[in-house]
N, C-alpha and C. Protein backbone atom coordinates (compact mmCIF):
# COMPACT_ATOMS: atom_id res chain seq x y z
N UNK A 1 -4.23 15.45 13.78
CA UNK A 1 -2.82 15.67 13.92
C UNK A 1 -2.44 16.88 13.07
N UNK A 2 -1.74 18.23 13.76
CA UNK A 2 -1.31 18.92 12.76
C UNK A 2 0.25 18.59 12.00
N UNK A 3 0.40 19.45 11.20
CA UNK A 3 1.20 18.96 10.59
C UNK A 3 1.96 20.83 9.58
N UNK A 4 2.48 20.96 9.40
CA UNK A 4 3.27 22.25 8.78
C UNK A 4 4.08 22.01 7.87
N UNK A 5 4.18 22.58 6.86
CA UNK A 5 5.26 22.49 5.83
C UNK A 5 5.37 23.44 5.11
N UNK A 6 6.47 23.83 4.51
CA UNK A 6 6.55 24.66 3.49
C UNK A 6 6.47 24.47 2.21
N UNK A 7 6.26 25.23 1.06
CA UNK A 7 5.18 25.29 -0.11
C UNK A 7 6.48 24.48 -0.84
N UNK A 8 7.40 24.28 -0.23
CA UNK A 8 8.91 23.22 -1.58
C UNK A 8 8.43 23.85 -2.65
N UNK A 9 9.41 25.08 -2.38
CA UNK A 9 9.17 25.35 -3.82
C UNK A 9 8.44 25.49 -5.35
N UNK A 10 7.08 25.56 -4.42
CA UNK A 10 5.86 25.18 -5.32
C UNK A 10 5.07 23.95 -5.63
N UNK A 11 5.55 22.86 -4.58
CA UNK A 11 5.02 21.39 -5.08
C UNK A 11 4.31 20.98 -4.14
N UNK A 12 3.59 21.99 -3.11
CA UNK A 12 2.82 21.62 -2.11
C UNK A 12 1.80 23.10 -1.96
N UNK A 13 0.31 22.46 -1.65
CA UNK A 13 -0.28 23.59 -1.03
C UNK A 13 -0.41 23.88 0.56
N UNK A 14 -0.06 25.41 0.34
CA UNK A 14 -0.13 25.92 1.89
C UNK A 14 -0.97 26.89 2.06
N UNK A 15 -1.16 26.86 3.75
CA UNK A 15 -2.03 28.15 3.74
C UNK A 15 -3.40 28.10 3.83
N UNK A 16 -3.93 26.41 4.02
CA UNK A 16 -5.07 25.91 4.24
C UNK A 16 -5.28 24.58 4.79
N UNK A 17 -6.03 24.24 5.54
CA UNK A 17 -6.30 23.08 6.08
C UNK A 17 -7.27 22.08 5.42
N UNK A 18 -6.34 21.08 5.13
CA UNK A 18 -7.15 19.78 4.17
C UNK A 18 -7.45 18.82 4.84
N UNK A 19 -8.70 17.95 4.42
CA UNK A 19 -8.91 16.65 5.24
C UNK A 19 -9.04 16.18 4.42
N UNK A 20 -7.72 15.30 3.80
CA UNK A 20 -7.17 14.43 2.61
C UNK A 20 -7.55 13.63 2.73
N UNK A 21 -8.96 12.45 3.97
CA UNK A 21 -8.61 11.39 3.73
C UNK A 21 -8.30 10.04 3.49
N UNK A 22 -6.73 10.47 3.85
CA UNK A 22 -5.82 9.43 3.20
C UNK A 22 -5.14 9.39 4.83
N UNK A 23 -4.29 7.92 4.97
CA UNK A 23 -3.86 7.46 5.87
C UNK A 23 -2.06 8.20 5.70
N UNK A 24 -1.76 8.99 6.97
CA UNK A 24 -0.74 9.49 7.28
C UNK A 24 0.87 8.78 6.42
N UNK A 25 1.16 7.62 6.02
CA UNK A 25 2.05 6.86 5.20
C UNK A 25 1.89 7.30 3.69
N UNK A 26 0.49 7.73 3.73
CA UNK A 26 0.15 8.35 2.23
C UNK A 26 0.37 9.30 2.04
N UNK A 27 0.34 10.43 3.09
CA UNK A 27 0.67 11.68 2.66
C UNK A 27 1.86 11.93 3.13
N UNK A 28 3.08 11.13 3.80
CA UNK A 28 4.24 10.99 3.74
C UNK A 28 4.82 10.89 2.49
N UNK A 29 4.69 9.75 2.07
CA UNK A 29 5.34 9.34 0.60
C UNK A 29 4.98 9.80 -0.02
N UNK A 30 3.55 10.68 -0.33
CA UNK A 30 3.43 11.27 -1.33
C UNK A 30 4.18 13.05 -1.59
N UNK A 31 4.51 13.18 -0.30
CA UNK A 31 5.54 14.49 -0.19
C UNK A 31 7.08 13.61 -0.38
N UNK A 32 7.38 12.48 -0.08
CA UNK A 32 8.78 11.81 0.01
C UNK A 32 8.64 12.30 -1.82
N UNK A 33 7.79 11.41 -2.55
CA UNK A 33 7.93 11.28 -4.23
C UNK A 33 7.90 12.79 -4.38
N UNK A 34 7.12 13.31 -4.12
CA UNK A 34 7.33 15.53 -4.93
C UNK A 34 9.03 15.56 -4.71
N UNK A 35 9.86 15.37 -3.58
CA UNK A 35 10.77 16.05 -2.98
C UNK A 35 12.15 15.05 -3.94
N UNK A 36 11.74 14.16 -4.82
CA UNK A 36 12.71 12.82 -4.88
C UNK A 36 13.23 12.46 -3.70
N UNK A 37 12.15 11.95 -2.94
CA UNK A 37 13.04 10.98 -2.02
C UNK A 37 13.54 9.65 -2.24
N UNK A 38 14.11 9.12 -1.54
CA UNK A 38 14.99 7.89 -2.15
C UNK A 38 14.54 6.64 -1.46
N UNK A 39 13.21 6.74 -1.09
CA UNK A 39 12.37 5.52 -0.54
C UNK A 39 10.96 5.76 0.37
N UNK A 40 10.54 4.70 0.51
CA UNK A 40 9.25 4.91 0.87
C UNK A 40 8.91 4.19 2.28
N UNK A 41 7.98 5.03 3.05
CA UNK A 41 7.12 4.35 4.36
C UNK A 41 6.51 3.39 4.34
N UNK A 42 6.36 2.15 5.05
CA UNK A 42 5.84 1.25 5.31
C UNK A 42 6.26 0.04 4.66
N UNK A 43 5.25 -1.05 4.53
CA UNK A 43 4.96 -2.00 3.98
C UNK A 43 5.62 -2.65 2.88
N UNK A 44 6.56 -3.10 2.44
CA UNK A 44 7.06 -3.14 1.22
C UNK A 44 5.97 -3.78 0.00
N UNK A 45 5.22 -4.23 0.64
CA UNK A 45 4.04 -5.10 -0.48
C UNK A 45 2.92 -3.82 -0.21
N UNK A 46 2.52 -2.86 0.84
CA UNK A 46 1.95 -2.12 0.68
C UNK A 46 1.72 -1.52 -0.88
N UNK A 47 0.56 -1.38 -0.99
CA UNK A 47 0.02 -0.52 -3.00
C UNK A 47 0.68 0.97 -2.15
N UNK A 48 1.18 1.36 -3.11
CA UNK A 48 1.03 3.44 -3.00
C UNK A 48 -0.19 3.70 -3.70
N UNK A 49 -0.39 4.97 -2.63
CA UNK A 49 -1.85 5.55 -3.05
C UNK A 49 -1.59 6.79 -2.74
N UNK A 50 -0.85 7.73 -4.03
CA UNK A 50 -0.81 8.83 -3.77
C UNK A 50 -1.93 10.17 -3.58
N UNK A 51 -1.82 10.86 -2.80
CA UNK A 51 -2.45 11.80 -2.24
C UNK A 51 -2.30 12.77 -3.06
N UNK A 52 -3.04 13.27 -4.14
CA UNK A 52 -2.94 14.28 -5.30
C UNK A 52 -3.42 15.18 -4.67
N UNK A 53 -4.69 15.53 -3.65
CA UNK A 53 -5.07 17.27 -3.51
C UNK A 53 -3.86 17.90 -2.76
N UNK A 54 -2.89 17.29 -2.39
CA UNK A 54 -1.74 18.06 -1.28
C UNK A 54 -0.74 18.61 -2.37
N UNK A 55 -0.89 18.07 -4.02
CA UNK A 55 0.46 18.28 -4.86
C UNK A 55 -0.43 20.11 -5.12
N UNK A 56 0.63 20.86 -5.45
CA UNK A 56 -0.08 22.36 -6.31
C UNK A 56 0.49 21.65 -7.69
């Protein structure tokens, strides 16, 4: 699945293609938490398992 984003201001890497993986809910929320988002995908008993190689 592709996927595009911009670098937010420095809290994401761009400009290369990663195979993080990590299951798509993970690398949601883990861009939701960089951006302060105000909640999270899925599961409410779901663990978070943030996706650190996507943070710069």
């Amino acid at each position: 699945m592709f996927h595009a984003i911009t670098s937010a201001g420095g809290r994401f890497k761009t400009g290369e293609t990663l195979d993080v993986h990590a299951e798509g809910l993970d690398v949601y929320n883990t861009m939701g938490d960089a951006m302060g988002g105000p909640g999270r995908l899925g599961p409410e008993n779901r663990k978070p398992r943030p996706v650190e190689s996507i943070l710069a």
